[in-house]
PDB file of N, CA and C in Angstrom:
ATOM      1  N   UNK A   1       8.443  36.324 -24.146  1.00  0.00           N
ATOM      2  CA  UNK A   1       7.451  35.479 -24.776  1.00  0.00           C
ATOM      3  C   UNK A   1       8.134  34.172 -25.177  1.00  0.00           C
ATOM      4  N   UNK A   2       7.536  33.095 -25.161  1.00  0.00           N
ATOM      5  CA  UNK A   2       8.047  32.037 -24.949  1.00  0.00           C
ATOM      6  C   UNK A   2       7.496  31.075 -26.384  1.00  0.00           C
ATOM      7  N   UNK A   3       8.353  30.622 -26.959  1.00  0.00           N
ATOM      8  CA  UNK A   3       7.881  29.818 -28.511  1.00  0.00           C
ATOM      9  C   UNK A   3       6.827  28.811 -28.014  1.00  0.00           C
ATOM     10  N   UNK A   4       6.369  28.539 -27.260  1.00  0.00           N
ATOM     11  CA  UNK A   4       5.072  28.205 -26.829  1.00  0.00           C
ATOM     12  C   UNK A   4       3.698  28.952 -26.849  1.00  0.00           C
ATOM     13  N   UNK A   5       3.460  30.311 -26.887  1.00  0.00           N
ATOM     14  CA  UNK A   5       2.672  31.346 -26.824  1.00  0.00           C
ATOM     15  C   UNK A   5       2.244  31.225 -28.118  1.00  0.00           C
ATOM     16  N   UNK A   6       0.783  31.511 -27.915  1.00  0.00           N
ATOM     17  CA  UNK A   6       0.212  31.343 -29.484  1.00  0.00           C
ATOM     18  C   UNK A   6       0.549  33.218 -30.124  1.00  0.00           C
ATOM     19  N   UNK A   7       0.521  32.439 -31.792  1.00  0.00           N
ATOM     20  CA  UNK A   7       0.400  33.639 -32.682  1.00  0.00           C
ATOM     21  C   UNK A   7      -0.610  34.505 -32.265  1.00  0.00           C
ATOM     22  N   UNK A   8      -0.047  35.685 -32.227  1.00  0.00           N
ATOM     23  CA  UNK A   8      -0.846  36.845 -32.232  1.00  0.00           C
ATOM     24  C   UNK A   8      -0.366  38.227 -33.528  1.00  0.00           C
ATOM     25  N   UNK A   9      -1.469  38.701 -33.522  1.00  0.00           N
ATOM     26  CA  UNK A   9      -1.268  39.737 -34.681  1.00  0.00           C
ATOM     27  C   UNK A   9       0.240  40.715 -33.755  1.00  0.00           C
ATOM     28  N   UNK A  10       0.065  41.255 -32.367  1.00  0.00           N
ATOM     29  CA  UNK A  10       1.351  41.905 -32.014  1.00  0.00           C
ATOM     30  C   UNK A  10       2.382  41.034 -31.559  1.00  0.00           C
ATOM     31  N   UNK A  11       1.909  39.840 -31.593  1.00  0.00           N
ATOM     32  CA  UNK A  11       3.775  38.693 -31.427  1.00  0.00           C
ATOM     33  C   UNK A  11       4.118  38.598 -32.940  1.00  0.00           C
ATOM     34  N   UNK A  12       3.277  38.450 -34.166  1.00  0.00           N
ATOM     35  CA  UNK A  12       4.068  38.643 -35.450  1.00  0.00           C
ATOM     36  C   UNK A  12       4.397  39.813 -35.836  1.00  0.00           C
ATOM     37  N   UNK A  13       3.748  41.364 -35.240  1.00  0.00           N
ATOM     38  CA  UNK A  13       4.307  42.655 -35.440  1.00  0.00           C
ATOM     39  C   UNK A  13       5.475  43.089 -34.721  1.00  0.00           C
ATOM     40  N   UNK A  14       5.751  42.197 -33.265  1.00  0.00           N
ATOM     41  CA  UNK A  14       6.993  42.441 -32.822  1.00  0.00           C
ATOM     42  C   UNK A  14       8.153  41.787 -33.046  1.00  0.00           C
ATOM     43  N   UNK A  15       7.861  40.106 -33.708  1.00  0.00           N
ATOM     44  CA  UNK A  15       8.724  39.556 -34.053  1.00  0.00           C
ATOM     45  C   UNK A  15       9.570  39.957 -35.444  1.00  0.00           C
ATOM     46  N   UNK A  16       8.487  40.859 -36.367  1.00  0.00           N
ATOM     47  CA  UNK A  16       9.009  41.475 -37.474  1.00  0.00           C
ATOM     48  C   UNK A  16      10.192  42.336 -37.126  1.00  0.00           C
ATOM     49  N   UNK A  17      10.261  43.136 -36.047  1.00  0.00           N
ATOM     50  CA  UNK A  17      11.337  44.005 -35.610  1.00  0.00           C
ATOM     51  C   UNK A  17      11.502  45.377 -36.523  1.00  0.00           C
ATOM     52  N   UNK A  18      11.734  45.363 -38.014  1.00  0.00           N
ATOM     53  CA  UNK A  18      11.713  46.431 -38.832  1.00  0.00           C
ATOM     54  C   UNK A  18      10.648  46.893 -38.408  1.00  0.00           C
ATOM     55  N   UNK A  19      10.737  48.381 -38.399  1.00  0.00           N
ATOM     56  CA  UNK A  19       9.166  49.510 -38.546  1.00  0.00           C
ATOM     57  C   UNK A  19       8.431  49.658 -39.668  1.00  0.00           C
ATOM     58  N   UNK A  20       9.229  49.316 -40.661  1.00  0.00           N
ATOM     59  CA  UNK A  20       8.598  49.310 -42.239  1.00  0.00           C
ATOM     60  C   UNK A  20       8.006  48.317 -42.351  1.00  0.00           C
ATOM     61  N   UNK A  21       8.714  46.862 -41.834  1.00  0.00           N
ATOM     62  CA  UNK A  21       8.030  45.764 -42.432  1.00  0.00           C
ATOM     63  C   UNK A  21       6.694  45.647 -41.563  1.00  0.00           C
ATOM     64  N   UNK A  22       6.599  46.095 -40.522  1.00  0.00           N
ATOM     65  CA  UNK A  22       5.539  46.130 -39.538  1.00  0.00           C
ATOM     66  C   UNK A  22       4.540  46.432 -40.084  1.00  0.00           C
ATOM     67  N   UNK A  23       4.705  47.756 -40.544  1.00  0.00           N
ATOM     68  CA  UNK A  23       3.571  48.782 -41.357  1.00  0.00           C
ATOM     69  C   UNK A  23       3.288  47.606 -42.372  1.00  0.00           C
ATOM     70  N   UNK A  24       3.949  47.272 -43.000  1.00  0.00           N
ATOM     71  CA  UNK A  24       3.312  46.613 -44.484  1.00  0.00           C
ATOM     72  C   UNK A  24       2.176  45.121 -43.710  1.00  0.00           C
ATOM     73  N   UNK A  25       3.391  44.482 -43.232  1.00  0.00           N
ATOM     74  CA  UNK A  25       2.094  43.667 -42.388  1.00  0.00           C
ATOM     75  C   UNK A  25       0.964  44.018 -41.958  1.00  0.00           C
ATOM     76  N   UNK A  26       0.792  45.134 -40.702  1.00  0.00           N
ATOM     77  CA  UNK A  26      -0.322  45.522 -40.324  1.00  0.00           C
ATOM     78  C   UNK A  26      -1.161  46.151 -41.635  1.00  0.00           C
ATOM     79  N   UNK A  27      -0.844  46.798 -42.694  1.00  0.00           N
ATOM     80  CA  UNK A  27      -1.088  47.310 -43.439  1.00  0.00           C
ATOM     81  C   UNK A  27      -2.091  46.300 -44.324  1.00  0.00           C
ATOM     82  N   UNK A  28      -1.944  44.525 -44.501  1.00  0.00           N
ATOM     83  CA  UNK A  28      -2.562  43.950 -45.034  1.00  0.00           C
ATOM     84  C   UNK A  28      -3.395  43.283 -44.246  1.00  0.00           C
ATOM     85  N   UNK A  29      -3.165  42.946 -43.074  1.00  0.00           N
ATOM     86  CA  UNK A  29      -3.971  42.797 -42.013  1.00  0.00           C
ATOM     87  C   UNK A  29      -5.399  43.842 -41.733  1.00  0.00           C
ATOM     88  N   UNK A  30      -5.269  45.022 -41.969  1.00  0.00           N
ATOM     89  CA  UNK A  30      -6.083  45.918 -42.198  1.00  0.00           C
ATOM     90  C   UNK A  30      -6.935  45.580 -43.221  1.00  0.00           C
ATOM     91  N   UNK A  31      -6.406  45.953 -44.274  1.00  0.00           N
ATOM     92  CA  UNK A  31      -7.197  45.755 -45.400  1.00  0.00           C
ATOM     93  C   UNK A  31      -7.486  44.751 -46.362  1.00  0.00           C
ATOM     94  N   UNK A  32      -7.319  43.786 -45.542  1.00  0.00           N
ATOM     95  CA  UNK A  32      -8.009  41.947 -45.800  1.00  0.00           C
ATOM     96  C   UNK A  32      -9.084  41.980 -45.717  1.00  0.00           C
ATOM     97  N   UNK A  33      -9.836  41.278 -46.768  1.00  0.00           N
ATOM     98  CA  UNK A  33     -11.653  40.879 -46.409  1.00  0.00           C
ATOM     99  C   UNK A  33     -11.004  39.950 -45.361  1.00  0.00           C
ATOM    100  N   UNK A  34     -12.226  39.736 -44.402  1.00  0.00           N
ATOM    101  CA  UNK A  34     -12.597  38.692 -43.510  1.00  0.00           C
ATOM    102  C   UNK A  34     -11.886  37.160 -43.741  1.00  0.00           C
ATOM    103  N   UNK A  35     -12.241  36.792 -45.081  1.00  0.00           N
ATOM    104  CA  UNK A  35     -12.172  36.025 -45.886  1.00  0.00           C
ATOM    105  C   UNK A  35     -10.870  35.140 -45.908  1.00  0.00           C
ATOM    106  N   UNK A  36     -10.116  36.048 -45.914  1.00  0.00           N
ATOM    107  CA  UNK A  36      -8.130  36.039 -46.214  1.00  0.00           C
ATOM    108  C   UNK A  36      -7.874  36.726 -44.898  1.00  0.00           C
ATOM    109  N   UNK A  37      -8.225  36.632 -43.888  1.00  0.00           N
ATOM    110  CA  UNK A  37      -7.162  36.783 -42.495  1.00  0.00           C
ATOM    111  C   UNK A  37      -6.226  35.873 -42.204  1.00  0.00           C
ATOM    112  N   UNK A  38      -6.530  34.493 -42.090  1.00  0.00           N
ATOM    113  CA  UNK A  38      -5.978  33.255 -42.094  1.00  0.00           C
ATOM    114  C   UNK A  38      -5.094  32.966 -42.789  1.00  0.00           C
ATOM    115  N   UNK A  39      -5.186  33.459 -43.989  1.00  0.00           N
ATOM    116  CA  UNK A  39      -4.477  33.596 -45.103  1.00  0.00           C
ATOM    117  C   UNK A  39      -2.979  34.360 -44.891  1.00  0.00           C
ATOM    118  N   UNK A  40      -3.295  35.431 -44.507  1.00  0.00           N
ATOM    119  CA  UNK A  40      -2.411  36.554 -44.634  1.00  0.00           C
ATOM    120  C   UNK A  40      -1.705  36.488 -43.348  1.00  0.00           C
ATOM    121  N   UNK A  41      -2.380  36.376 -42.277  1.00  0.00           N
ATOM    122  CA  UNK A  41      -1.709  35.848 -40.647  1.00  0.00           C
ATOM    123  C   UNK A  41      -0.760  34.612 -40.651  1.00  0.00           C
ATOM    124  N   UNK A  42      -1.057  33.625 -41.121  1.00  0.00           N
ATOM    125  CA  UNK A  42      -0.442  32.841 -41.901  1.00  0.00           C
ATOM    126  C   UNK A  42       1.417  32.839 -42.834  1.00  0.00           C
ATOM    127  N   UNK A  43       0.579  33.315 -43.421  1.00  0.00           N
ATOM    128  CA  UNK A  43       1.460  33.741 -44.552  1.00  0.00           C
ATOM    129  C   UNK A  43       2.846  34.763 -43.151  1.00  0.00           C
ATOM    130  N   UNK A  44       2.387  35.601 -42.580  1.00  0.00           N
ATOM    131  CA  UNK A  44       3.142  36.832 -42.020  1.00  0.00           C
ATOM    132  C   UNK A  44       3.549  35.918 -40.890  1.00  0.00           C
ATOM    133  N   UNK A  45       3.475  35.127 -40.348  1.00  0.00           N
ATOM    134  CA  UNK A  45       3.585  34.101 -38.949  1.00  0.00           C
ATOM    135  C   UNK A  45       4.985  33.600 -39.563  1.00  0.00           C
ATOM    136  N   UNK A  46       4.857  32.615 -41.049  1.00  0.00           N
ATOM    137  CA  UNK A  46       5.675  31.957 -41.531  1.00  0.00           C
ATOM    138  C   UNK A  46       7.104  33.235 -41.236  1.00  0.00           C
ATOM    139  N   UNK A  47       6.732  34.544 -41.901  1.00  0.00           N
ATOM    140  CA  UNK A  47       7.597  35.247 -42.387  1.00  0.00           C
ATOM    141  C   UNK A  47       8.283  35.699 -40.686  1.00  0.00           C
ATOM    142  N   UNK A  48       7.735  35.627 -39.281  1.00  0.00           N
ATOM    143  CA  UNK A  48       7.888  36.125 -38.502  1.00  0.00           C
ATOM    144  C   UNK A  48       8.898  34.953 -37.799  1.00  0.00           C
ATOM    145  N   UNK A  49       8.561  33.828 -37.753  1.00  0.00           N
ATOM    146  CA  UNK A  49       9.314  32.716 -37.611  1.00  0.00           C
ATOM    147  C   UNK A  49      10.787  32.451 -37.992  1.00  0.00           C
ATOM    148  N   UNK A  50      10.498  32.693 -39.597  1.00  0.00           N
ATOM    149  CA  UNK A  50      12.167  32.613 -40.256  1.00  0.00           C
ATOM    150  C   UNK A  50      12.859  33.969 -39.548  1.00  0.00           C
ATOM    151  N   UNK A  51      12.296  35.186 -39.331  1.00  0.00           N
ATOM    152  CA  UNK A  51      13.335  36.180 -38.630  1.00  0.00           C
ATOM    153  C   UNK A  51      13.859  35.922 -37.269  1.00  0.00           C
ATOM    154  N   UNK A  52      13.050  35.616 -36.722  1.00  0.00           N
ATOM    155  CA  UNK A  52      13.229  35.060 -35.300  1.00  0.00           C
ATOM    156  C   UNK A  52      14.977  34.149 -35.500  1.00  0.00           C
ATOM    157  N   UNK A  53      14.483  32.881 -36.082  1.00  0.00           N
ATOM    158  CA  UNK A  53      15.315  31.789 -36.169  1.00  0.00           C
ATOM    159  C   UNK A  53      16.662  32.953 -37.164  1.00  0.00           C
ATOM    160  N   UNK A  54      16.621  33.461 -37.859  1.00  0.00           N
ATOM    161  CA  UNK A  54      17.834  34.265 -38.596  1.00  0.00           C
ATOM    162  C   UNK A  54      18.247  35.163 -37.331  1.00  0.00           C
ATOM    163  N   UNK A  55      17.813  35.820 -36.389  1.00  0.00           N
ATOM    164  CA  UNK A  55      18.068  36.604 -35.354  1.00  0.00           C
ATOM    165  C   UNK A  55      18.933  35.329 -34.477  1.00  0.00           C
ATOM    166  N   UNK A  56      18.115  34.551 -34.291  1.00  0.00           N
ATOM    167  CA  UNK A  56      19.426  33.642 -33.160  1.00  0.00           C
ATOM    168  C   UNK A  56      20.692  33.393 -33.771  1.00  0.00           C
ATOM    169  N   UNK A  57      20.505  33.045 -35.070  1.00  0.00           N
ATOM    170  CA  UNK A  57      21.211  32.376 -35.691  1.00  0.00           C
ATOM    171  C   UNK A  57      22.591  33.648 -35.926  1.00  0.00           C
ATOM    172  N   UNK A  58      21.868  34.552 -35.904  1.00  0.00           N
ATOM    173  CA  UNK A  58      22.774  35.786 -35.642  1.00  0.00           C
ATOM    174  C   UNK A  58      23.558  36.022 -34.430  1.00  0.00           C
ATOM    175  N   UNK A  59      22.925  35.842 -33.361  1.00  0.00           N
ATOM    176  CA  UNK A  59      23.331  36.083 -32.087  1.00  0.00           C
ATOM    177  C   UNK A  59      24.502  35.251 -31.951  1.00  0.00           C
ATOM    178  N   UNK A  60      23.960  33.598 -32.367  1.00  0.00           N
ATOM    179  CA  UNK A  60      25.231  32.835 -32.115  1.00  0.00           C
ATOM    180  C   UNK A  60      26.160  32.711 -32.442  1.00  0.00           C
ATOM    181  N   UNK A  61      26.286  33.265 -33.776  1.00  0.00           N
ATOM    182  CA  UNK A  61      27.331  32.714 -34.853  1.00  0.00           C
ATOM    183  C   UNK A  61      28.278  34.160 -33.977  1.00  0.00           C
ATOM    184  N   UNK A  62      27.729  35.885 -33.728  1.00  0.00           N
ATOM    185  CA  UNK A  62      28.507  36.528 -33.303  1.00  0.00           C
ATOM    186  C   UNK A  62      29.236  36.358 -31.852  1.00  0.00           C
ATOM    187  N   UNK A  63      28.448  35.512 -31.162  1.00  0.00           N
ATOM    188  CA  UNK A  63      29.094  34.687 -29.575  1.00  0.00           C
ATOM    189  C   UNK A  63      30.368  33.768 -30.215  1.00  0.00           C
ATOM    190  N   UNK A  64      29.979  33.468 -30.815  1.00  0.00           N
ATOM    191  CA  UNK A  64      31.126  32.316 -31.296  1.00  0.00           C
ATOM    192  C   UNK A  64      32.197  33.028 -31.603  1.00  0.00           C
ATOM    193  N   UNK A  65      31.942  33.910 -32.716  1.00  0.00           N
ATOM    194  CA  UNK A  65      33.238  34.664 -33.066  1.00  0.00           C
ATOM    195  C   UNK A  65      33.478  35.728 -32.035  1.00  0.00           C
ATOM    196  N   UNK A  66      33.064  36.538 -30.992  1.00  0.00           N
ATOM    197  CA  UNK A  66      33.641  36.827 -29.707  1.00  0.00           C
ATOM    198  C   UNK A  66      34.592  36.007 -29.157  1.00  0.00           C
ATOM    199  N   UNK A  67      34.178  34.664 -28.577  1.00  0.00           N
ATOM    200  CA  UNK A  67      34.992  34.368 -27.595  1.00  0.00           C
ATOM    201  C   UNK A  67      36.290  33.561 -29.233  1.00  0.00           C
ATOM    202  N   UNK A  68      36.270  33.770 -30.290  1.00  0.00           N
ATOM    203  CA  UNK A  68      37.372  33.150 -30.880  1.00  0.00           C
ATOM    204  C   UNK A  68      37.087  32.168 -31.233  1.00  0.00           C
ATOM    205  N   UNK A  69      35.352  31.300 -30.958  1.00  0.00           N
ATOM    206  CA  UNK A  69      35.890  29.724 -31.516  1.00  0.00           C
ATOM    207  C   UNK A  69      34.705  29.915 -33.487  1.00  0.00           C
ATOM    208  N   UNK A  70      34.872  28.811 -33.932  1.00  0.00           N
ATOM    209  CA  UNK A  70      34.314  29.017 -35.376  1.00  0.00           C
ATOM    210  C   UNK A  70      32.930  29.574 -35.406  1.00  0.00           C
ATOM    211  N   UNK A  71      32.133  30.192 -36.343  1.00  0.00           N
ATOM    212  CA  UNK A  71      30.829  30.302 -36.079  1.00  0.00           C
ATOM    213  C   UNK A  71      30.083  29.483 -36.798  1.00  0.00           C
ATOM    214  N   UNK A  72      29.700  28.921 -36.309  1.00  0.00           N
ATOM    215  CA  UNK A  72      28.423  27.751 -36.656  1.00  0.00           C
ATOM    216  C   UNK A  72      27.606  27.273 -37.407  1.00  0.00           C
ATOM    217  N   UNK A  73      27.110  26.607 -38.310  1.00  0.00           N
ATOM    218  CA  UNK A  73      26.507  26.777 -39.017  1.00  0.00           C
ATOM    219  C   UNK A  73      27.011  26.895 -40.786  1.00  0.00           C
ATOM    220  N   UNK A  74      26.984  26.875 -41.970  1.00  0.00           N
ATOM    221  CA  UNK A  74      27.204  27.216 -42.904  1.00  0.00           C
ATOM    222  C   UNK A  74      26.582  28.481 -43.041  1.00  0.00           C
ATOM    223  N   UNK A  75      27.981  29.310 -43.546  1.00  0.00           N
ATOM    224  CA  UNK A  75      27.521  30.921 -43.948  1.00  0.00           C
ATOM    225  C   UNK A  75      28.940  31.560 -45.255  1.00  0.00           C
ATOM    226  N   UNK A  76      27.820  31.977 -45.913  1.00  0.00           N
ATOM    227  CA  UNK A  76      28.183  32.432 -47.057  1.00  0.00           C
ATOM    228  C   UNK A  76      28.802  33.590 -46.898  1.00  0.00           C
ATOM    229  N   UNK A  77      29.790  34.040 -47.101  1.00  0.00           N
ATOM    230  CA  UNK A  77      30.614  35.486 -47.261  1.00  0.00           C
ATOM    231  C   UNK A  77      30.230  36.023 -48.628  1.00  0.00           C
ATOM    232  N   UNK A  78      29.480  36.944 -48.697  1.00  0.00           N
ATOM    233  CA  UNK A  78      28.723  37.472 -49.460  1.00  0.00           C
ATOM    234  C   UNK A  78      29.599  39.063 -49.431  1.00  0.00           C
ATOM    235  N   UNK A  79      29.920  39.791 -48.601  1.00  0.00           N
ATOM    236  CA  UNK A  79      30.463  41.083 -48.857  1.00  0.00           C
ATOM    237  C   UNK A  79      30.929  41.551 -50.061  1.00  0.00           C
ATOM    238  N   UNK A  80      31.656  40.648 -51.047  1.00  0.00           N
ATOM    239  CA  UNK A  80      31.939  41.287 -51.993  1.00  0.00           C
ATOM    240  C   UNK A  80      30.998  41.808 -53.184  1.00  0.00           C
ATOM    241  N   UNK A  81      29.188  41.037 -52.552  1.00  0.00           N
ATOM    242  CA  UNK A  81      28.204  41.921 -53.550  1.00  0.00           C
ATOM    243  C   UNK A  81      27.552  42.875 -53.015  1.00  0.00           C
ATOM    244  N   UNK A  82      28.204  43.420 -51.925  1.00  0.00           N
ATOM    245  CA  UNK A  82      27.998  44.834 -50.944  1.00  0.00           C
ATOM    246  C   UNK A  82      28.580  45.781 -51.746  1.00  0.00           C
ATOM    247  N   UNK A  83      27.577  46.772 -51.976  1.00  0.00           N
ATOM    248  CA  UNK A  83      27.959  47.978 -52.533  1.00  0.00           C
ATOM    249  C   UNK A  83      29.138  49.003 -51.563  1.00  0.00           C
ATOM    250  N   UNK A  84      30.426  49.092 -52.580  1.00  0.00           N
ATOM    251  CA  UNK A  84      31.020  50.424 -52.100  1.00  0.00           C
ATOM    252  C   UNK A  84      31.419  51.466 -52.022  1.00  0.00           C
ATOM    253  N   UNK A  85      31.312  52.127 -50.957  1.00  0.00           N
ATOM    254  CA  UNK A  85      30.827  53.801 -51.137  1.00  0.00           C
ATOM    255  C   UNK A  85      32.465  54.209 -51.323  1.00  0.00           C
ATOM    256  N   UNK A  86      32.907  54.732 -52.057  1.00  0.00           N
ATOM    257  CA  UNK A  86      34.392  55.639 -52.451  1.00  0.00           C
ATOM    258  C   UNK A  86      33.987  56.871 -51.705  1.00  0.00           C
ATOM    259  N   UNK A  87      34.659  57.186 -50.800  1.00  0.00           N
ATOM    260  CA  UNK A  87      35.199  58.691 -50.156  1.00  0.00           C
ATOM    261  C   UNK A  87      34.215  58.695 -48.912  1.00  0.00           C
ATOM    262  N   UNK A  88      33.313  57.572 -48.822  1.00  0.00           N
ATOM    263  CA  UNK A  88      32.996  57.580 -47.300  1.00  0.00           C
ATOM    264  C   UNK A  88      33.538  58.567 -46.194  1.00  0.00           C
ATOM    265  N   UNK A  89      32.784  59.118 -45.545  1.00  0.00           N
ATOM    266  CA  UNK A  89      33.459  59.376 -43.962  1.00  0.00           C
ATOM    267  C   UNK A  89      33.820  58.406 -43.431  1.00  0.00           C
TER     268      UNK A  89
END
């Protein structure tokens, strides 16, 4: 599918990727008056967009650090507010 293709209710349910977040989307999509479709399609389009663009942005930065050169972009090293598990397997 090509960023040219118009929004659709299953191009923002597939662009979500999570199974949970899917459900919750379709889940308000369902049970919207008439009224607030636009609204809520909307609203879930925006949210389907930024994953998309965080997914490339993923892809590249890990190409980059494959072949060795910097990864791209400003990125925060955050790991140290990653919870850790003591005695892991």
């Amino acid at each position: 599918m090509s960023d040219s293709d118009p929004w659709t209710i299953e191009r923002i349910s597939d662009a979500l990727g999570s199974p949970g977040i899917r459900q919750v989307f379709l889940a308000q999509i369902n049970k919207a008056p008439l009224y607030e479709l636009a609204n809520i399609a909307a609203k879930w389009q925006g949210i389907a967009e930024r994953t998309l663009a965080t997914a490339e942005r993923i892809r590249e930065a890990h190409t980059a650090e494959q072949a060795g050169r910097p990864v791209p972009g400003d990125w925060v090293d955050a790991s140290d507010r990653l919870p850790h598990h003591r005695g892991a397997a």
